[in-house]
Every structure is written in C-alpha cells, then in structure tokens.
C-alpha atoms as a PDB file:
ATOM      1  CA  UNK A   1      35.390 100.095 186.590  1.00  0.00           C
ATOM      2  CA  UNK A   2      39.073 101.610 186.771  1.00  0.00           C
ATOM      3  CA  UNK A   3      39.441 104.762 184.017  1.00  0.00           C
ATOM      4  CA  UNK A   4      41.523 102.823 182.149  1.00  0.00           C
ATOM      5  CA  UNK A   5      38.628 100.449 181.408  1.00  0.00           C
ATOM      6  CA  UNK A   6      36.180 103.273 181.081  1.00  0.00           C
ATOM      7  CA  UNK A   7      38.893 105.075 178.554  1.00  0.00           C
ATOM      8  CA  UNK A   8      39.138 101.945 176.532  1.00  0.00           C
ATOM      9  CA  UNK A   9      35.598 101.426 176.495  1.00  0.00           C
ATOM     10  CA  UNK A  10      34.569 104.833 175.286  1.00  0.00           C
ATOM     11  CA  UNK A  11      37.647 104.451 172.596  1.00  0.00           C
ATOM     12  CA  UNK A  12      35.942 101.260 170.968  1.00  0.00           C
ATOM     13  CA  UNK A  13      32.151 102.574 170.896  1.00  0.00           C
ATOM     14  CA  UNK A  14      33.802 105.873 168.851  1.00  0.00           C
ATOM     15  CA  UNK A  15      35.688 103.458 166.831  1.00  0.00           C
ATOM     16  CA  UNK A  16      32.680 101.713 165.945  1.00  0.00           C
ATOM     17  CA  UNK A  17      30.742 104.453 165.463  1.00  0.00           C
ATOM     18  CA  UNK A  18      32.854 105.960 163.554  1.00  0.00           C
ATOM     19  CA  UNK A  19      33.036 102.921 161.330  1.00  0.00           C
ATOM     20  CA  UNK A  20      29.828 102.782 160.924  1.00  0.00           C
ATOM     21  CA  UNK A  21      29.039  99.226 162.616  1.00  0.00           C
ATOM     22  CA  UNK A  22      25.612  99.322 164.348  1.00  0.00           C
ATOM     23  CA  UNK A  23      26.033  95.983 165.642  1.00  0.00           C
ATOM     24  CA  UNK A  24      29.371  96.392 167.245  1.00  0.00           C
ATOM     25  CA  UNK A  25      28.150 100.362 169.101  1.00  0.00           C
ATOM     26  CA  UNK A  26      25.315  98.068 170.453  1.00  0.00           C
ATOM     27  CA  UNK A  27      27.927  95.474 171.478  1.00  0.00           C
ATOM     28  CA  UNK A  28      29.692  97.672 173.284  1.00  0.00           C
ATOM     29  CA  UNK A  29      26.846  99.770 175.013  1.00  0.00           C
ATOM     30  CA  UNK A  30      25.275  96.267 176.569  1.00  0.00           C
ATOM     31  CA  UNK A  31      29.203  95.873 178.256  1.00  0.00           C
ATOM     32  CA  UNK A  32      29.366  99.152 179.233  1.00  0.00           C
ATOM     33  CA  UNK A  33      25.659  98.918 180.758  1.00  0.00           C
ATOM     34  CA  UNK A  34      26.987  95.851 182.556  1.00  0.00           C
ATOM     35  CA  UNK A  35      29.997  97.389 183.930  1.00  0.00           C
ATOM     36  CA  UNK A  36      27.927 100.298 184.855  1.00  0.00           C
ATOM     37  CA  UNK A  37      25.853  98.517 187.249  1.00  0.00           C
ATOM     38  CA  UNK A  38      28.112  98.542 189.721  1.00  0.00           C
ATOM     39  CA  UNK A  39      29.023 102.065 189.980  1.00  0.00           C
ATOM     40  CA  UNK A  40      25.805 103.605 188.860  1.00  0.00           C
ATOM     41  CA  UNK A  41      22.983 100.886 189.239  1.00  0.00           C
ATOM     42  CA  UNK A  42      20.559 103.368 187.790  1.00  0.00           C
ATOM     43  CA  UNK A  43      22.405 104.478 184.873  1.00  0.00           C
ATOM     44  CA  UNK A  44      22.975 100.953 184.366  1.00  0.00           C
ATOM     45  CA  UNK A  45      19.684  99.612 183.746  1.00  0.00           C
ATOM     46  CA  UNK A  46      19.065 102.912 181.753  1.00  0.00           C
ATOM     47  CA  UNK A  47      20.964 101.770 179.254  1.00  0.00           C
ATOM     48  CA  UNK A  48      20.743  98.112 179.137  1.00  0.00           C
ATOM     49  CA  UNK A  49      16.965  99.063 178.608  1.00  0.00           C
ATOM     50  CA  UNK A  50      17.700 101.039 175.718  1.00  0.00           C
ATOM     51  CA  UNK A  51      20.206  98.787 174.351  1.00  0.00           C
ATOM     52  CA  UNK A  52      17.336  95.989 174.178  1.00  0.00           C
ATOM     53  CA  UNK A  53      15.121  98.453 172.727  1.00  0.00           C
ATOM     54  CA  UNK A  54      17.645  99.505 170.251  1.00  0.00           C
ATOM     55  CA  UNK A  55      18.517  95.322 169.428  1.00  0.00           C
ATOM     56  CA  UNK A  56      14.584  94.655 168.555  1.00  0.00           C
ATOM     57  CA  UNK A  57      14.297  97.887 166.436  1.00  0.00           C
ATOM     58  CA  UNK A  58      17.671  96.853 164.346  1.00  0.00           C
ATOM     59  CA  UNK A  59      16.562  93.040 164.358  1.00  0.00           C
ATOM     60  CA  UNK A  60      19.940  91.834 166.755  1.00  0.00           C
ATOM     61  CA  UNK A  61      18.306  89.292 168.340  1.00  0.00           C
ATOM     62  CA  UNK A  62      21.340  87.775 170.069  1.00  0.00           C
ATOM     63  CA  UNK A  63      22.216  91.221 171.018  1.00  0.00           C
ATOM     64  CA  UNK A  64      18.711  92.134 172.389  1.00  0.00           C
ATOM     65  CA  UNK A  65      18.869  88.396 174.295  1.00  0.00           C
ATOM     66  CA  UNK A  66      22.317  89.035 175.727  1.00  0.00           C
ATOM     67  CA  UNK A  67      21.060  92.794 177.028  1.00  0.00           C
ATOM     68  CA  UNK A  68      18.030  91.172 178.517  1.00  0.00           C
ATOM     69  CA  UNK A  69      19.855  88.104 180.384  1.00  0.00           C
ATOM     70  CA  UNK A  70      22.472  90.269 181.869  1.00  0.00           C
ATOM     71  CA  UNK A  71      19.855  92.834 183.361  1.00  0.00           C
ATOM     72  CA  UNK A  72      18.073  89.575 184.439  1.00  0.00           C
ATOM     73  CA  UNK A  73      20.971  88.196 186.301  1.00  0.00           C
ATOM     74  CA  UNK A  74      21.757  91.824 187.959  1.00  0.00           C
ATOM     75  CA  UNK A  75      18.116  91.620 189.184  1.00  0.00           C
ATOM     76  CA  UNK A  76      19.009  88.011 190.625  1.00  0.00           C
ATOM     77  CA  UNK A  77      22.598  89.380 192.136  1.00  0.00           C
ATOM     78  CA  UNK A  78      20.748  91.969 194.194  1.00  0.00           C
ATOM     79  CA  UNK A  79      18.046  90.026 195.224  1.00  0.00           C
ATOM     80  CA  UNK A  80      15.618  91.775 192.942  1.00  0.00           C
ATOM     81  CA  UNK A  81      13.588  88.212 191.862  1.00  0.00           C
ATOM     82  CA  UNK A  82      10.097  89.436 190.679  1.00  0.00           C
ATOM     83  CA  UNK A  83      11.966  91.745 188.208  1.00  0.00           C
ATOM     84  CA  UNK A  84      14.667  89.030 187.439  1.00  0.00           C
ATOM     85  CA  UNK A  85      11.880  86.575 186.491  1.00  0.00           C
ATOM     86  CA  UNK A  86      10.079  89.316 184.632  1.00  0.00           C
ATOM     87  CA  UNK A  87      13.133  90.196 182.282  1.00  0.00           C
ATOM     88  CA  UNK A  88      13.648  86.246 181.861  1.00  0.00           C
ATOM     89  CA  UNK A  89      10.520  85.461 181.123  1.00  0.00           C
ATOM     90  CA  UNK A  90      10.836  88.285 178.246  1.00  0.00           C
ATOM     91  CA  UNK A  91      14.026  87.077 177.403  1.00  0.00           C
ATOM     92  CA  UNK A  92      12.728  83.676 176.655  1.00  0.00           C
ATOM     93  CA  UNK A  93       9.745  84.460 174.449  1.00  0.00           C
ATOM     94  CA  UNK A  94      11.827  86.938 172.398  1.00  0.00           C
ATOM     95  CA  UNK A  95      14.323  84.414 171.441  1.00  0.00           C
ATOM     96  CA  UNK A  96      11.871  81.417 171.496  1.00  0.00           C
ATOM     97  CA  UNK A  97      10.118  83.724 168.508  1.00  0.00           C
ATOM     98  CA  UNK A  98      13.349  85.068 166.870  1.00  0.00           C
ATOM     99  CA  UNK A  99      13.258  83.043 163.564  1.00  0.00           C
ATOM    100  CA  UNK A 100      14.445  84.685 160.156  1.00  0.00           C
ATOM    101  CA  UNK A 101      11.110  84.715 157.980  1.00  0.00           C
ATOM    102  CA  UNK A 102      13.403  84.033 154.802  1.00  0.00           C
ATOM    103  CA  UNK A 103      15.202  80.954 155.904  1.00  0.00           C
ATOM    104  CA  UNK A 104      13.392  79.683 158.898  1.00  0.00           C
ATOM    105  CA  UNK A 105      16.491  79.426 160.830  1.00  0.00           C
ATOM    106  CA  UNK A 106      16.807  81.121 164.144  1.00  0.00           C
ATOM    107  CA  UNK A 107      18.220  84.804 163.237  1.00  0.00           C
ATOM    108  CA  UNK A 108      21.173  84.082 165.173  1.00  0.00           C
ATOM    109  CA  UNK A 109      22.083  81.783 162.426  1.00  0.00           C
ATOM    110  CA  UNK A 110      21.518  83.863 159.580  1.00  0.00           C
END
C-alpha cells in the first residue's frame, strides 16, 4: 500500500472517530486489515480478527460478514484451505442466523 493510501486511510478512521461513527471506524479498519495483508500478513489477520470480534459485539452483521469473507478469501489466495473453509463456514452460520428479533428481517435490512 503506497503512503499516500496509508495517509488517507489513517485520515478517514480519525475522521470517523472523531465523529463519533462506530460503524464507519469499523468500516475502515476491515479495509485497512485487507490492505494490510499484503505487507504485514500477520498484522493483517490481527486485525481483521478483531474487527469481526468488534462487528458481533456492536451487532454489524454485514460488517462482521464482510471481515470474515475477506480473511476467508486471503486464506484461499495463499493456499491456506482448511483455514479458508473454517472462516467460511463461520461466515455462513453467522449471517444465516443474523435476523433482527424486532422485525424478523435480516439485520442487514433493518
């Protein structure tokens, strides 16, 4: 990622922190996480791991989801399959079983 990217990147997460839009710092932590694995495949993961963890705790299912998929298609990119088809797997019965409990509707939606 060319310090130009990594500037504008850490601009927006202050932005939205400083804002005070949860959903939009975990936005941007799951595309930093993704540009991360390339440069730092370890510090990567970290924080695509934390970012699902943070999307379940805050109830950003899509978020969560997206976090999930793209450590799931790193793991397929590096030839990593049992762990790929481990995060998958997750990443289907989380957002099989994301349904808002007040409307029914997938949480997505709501």
């Amino acid at each position: 990622m060319p310090l130009s990217d990594q500037a504008y990147m850490a601009r927006a997460l202050e932005l939205a922190k400083t804002a005070g839009n949860p959903r939009l710092v975990l936005q941007i932590e799951i595309d930093m996480g993704a540009a991360l694995l390339d440069l730092d495949e370890a510090a990567g993961v970290s924080l695509l791991e934390q970012c699902i963890e943070d999307g379940r705790a805050r109830h950003y299912d899509v978020e969560a989801g997206h976090a999930m998929t793209t450590l799931g298609f790193h793991w397929t990119d590096v030839y990593q399959i049992d762990r790929a088809e481990r995060i998958f797997a997750e990443a289907i019965a989380f957002t099989s079983l994301s349904v808002n409990t007040r409307s029914g509707l997938p949480s997505w939606i709501t």
